[in-house]
Protein backbone atom coordinates (compact mmCIF):
# COMPACT_ATOMS: atom_id res chain seq x y z
CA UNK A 1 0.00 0.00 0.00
CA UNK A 2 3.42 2.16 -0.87
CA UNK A 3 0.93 5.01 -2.49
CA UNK A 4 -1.86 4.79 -0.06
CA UNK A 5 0.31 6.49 2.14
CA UNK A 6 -0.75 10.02 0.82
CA UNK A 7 -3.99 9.31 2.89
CA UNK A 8 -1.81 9.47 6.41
CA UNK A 9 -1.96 13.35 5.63
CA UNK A 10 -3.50 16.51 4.72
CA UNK A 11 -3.96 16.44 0.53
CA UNK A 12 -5.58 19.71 0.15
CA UNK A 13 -5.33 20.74 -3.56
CA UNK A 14 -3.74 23.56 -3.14
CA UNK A 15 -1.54 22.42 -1.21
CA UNK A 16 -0.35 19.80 -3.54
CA UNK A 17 0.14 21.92 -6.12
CA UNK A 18 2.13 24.81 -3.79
CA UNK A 19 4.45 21.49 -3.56
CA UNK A 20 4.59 20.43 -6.82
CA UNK A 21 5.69 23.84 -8.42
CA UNK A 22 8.40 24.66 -5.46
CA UNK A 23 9.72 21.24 -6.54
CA UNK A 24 9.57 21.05 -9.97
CA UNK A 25 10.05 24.87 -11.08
CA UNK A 26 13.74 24.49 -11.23
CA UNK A 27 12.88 21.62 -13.59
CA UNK A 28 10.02 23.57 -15.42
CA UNK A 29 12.30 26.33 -16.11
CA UNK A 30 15.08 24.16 -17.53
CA UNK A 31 13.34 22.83 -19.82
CA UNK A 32 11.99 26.20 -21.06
CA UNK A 33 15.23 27.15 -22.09
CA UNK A 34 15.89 24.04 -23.51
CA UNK A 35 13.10 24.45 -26.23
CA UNK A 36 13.52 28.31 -27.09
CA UNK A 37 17.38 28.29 -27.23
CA UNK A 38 18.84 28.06 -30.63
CA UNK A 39 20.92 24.93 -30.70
CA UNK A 40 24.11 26.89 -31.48
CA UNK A 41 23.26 28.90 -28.15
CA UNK A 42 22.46 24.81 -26.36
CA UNK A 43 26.42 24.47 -27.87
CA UNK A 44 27.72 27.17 -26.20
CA UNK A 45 26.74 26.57 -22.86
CA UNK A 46 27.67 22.94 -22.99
CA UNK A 47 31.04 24.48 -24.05
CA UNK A 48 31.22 27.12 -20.82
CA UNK A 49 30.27 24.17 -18.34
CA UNK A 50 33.43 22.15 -19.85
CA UNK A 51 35.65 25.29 -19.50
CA UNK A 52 35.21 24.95 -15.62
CA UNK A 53 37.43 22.48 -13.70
CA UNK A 54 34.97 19.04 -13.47
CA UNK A 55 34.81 19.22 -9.66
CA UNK A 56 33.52 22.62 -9.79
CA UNK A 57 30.93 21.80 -12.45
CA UNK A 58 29.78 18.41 -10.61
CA UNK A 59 29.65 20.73 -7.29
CA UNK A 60 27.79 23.32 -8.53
CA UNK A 61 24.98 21.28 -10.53
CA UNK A 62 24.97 19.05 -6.98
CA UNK A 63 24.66 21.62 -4.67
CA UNK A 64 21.08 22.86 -5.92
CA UNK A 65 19.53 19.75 -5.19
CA UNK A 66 20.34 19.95 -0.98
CA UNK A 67 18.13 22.46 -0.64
CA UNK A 68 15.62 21.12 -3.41
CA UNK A 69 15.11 17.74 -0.89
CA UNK A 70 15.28 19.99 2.40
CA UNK A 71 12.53 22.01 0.60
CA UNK A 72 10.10 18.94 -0.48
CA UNK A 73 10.60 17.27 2.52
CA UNK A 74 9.79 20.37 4.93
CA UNK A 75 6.49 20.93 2.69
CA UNK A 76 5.63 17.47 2.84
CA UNK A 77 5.96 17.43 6.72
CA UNK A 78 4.50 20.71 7.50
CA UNK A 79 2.30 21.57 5.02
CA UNK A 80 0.67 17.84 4.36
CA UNK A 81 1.46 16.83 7.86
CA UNK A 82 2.92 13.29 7.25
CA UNK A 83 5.69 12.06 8.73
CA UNK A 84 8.57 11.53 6.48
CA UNK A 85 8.71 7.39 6.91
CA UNK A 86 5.09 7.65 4.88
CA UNK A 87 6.69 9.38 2.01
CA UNK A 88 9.66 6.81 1.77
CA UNK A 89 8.11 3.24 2.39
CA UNK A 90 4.68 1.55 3.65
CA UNK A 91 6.90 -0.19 6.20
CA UNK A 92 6.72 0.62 9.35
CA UNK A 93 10.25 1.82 9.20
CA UNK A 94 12.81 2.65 6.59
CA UNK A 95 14.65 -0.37 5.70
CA UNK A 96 18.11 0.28 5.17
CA UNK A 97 19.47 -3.41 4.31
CA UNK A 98 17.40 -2.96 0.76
CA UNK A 99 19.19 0.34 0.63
CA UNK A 100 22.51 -1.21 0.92
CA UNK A 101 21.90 -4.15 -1.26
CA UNK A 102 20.55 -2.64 -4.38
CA UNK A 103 23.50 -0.50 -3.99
CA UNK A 104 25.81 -2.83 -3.98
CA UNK A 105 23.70 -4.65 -6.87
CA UNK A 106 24.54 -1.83 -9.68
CA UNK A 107 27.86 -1.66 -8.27
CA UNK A 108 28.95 -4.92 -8.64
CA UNK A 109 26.65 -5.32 -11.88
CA UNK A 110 28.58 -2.21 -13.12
CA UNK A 111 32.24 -2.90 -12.32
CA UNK A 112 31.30 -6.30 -14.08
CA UNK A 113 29.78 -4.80 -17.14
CA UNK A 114 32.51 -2.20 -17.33
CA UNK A 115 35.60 -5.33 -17.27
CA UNK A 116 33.94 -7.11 -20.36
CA UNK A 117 33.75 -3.93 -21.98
CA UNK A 118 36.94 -3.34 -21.60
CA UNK A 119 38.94 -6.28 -22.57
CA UNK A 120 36.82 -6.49 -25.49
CA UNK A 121 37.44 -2.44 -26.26
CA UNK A 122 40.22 -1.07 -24.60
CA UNK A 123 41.54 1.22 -27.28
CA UNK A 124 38.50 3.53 -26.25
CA UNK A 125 39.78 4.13 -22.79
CA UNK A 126 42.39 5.98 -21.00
CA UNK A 127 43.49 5.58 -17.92
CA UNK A 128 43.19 9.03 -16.21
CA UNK A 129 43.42 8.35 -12.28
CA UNK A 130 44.86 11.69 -10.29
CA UNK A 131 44.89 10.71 -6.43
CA UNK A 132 44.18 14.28 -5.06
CA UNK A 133 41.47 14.96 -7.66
CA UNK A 134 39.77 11.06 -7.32
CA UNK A 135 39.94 11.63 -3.64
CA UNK A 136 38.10 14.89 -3.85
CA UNK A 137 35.41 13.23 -6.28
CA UNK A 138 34.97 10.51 -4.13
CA UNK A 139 34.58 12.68 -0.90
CA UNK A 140 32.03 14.87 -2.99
CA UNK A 141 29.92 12.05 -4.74
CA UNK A 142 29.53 10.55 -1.06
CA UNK A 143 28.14 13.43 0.11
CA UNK A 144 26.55 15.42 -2.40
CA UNK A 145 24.69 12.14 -4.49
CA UNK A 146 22.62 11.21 -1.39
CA UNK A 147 20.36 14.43 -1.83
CA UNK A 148 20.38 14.54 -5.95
CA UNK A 149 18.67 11.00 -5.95
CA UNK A 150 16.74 11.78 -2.89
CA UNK A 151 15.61 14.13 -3.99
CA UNK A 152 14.52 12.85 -7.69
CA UNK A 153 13.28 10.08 -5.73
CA UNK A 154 11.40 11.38 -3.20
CA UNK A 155 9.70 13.52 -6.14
CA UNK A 156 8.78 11.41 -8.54
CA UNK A 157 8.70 7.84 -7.05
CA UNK A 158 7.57 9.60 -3.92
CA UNK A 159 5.54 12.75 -3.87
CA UNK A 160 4.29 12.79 -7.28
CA UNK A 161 3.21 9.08 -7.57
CA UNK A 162 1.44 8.95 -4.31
CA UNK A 163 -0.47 12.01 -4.78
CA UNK A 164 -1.26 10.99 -8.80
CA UNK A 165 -2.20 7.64 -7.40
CA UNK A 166 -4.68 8.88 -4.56
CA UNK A 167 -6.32 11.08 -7.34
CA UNK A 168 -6.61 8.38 -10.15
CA UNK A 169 -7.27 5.59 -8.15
CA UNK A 170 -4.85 3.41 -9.95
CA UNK A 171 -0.99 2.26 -10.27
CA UNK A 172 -0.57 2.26 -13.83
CA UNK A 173 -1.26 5.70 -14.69
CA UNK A 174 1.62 7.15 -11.78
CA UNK A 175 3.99 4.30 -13.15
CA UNK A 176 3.75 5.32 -16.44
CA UNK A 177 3.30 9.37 -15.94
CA UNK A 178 6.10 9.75 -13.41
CA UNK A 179 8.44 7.58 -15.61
CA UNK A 180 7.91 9.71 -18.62
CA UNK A 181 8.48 12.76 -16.73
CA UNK A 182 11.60 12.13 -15.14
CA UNK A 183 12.97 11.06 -18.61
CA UNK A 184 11.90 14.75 -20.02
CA UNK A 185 13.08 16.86 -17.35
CA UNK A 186 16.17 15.10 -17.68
CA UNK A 187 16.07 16.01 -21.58
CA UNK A 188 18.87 19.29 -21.09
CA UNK A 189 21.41 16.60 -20.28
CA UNK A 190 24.30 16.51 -22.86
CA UNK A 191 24.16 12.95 -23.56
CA UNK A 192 20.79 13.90 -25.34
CA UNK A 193 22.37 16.81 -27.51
CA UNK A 194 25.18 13.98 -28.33
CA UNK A 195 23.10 11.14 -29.12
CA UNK A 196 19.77 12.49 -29.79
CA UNK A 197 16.00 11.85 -28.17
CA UNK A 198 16.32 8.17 -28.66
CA UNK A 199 18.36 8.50 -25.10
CA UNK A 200 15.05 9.33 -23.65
CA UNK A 201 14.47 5.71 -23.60
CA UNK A 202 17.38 5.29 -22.09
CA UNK A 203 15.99 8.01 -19.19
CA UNK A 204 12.13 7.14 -19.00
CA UNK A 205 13.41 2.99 -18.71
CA UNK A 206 15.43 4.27 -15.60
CA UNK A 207 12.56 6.13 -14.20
CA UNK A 208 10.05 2.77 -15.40
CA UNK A 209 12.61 0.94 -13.12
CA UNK A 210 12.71 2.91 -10.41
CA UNK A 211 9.14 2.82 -10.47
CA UNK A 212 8.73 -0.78 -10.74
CA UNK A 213 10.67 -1.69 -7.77
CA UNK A 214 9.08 0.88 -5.75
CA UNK A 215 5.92 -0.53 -6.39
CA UNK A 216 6.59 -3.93 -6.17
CA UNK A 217 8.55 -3.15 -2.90
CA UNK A 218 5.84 -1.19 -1.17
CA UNK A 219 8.93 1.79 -0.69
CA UNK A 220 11.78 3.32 -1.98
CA UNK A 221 14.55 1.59 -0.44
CA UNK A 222 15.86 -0.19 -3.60
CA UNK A 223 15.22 2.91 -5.78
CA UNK A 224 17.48 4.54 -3.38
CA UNK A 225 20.07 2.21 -3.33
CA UNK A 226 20.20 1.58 -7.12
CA UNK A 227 20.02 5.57 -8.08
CA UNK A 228 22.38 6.24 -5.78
CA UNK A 229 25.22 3.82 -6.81
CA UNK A 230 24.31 4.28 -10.30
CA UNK A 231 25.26 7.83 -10.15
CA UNK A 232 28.22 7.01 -8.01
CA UNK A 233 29.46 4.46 -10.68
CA UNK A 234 28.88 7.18 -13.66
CA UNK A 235 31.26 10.17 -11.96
CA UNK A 236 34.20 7.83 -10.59
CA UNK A 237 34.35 5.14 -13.18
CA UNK A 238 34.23 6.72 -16.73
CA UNK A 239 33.93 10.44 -17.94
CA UNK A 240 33.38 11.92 -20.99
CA UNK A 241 33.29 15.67 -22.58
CA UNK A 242 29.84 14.65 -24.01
CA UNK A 243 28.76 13.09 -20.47
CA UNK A 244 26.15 14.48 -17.76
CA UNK A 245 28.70 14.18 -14.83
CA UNK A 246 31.92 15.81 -15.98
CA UNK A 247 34.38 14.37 -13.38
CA UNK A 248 37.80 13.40 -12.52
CA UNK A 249 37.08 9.85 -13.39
CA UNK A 250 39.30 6.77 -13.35
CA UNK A 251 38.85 6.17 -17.03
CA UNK A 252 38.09 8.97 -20.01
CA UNK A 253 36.18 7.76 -22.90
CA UNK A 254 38.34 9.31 -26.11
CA UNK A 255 35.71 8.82 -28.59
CA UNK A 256 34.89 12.30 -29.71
CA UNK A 257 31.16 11.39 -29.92
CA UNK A 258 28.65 9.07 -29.38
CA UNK A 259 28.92 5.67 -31.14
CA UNK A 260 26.69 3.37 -32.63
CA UNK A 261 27.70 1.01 -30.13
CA UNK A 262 26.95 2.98 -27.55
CA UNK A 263 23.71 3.22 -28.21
CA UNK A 264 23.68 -0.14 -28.56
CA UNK A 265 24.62 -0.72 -25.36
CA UNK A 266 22.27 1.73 -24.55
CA UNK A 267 19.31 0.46 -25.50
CA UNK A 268 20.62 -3.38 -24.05
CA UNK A 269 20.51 -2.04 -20.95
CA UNK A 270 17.31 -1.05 -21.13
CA UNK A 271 15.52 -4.05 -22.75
CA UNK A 272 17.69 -6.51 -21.25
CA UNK A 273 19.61 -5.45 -18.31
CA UNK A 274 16.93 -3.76 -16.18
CA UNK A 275 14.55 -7.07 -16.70
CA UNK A 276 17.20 -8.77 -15.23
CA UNK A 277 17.95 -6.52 -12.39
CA UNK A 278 14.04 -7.07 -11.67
CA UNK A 279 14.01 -10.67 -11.47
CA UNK A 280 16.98 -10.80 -9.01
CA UNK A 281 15.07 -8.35 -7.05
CA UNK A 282 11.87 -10.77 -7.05
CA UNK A 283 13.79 -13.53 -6.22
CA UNK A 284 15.39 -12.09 -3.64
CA UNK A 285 12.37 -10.40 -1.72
CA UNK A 286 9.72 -12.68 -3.46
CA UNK A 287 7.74 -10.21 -5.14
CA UNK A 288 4.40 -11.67 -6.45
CA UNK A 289 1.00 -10.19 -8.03
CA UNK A 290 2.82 -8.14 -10.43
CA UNK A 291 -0.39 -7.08 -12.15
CA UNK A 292 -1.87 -6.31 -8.85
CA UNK A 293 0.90 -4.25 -7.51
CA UNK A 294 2.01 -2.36 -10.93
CA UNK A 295 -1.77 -1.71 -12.75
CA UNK A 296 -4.25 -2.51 -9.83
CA UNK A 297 -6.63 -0.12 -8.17
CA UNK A 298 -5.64 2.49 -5.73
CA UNK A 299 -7.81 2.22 -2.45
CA UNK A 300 -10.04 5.12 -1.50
CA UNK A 301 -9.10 7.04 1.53
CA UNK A 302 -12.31 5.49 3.61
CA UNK A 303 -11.10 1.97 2.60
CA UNK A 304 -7.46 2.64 3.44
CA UNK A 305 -8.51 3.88 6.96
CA UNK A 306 -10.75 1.00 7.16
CA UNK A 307 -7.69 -1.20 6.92
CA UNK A 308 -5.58 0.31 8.88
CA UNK A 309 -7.82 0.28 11.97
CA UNK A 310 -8.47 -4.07 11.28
């Protein structure tokens, strides 16, 4: 009953949306931009942000995002008055084993993934370790990831799909609307400019995963844990100039643009990877009704009561 928890507070409409719009304005207004600029203008600032040192750039587009989760958060505790455990999981309290595991899942999936690659393509890569400037990285990532994925979490998977739910009375419409979302908002990123709007199914397959497990979990403890080392994995293992996270990496990527491989892998990952990922997360925590739990009816706020009190 992960999005049944929007009943435990107060869902007054304007109050959703005064949430919705302090959250996702930043968002809003980046994509603005995005459609009216010219795409020699798009070129130029992709070329400023590569002019700055990569620690500054990761720091500065990571630093926005601590107040953006202190800001949902507070309005979700004091203006709907629900306690912050209701926003993250229908448990009775956060679980932080599933946290740990499906980080360690796309970690170890990664590192695995990125080994095959490169004995089979080495010529590709170059070895670029600095200690002073890795250390950094890795002392920033640690830190400043945590609230990025929160926070994209906590919005979509969280706030928006609970509150969508409770007003549609189903699971598939929030599944599919929040996962589409978080792949457009996400459309400024350079990787898109690069390799074109097919990487949107790269974006909305990550957001349909994220969704699926935290609907088939009853929380977001896995999408946590899987975000979080995701992101982790893309700023200290490889970097690009045509990448999202421009960072003092272990590896460069010397390919001046996008391949046909990698979209490739790309879509593989999608279509083949993330189904995977799924069933050794039902295996694991025995997930069953999927049709129930990902396209079944949303309770109505008398029924949900009702069952709490039995």
């Amino acid at each position: 009953m992960y999005i049944e928890q929007a009943y435990k507070g107060d869902n007054s409409t304007w109050k959703i949306l005064v949430t919705t719009l302090l959250s996702t304005g930043i968002f809003v207004v980046n994509l603005v931009f995005l459609l009216i600029m010219s795409p020699e203008d798009l070129q130029k600032a992709y070329d400023l942000a590569k002019d700055l040192p990569p620690i500054v750039n990761l720091i500065s587009n990571l630093v926005p995002f601590i107040f953006l989760l202190l800001m949902l958060i507070s309005a979700v505790i004091l203006l709907h008055k629900r306690s912050f455990v209701s926003l993250t999981t229908a448990r009775k309290k956060i679980d932080f084993r599933r946290i740990a595991f499906s980080t360690s899942l796309i970690i170890g999936l990664t590192l695995i993934l990125f080994a095959v690659g490169y004995y089979l393509a080495p010529e590709e890569l170059q070895w670029n370790f600095k200690p002073v400037k890795f250390l950094i990285l890795v002392v920033a990532s640690l830190f400043l990831f945590p609230f990025q994925i929160g926070f994209e979490e906590y919005l979509f998977r969280g706030y928006l799909m609970q509150q969508v739910g409770v007003l549609v009375k189903n699971k598939w419409f929030p599944l599919l609307l929040t996962s589409v979302l978080f792949g457009l908002l996400h459309s400024a990123n350079p990787e898109v400019a690069e390799m074109g709007w097919i990487t949107m199914v790269l974006y909305i397959g990550f957001g349909l995963l994220m969704g699926i497990m935290t609907l088939m979990d009853d929380g977001l403890e896995l999408a946590l844990g899987f975000h979080f080392g995701n992101n982790l994995m893309a700023a200290l293992l490889v970097t690009s100039d045509w990448s999202a996270i421009q960072a003092d990496a272990l590896f460069r990527n010397t390919a001046q643009s996008a391949t046909g491989d990698m979209i490739v892998e790309m879509l593989l990952s999608v279509f083949i990877t993330f189904p995977i990922i799924l069933l050794v997360l039902a295996r694991k925590y025995k997930w069953n009704n999927w049709k129930e739990k990902l396209t079944g009816k949303v309770l109505t706020e008398e029924a949900f009561k009702s069952e709490q009190l039995d």
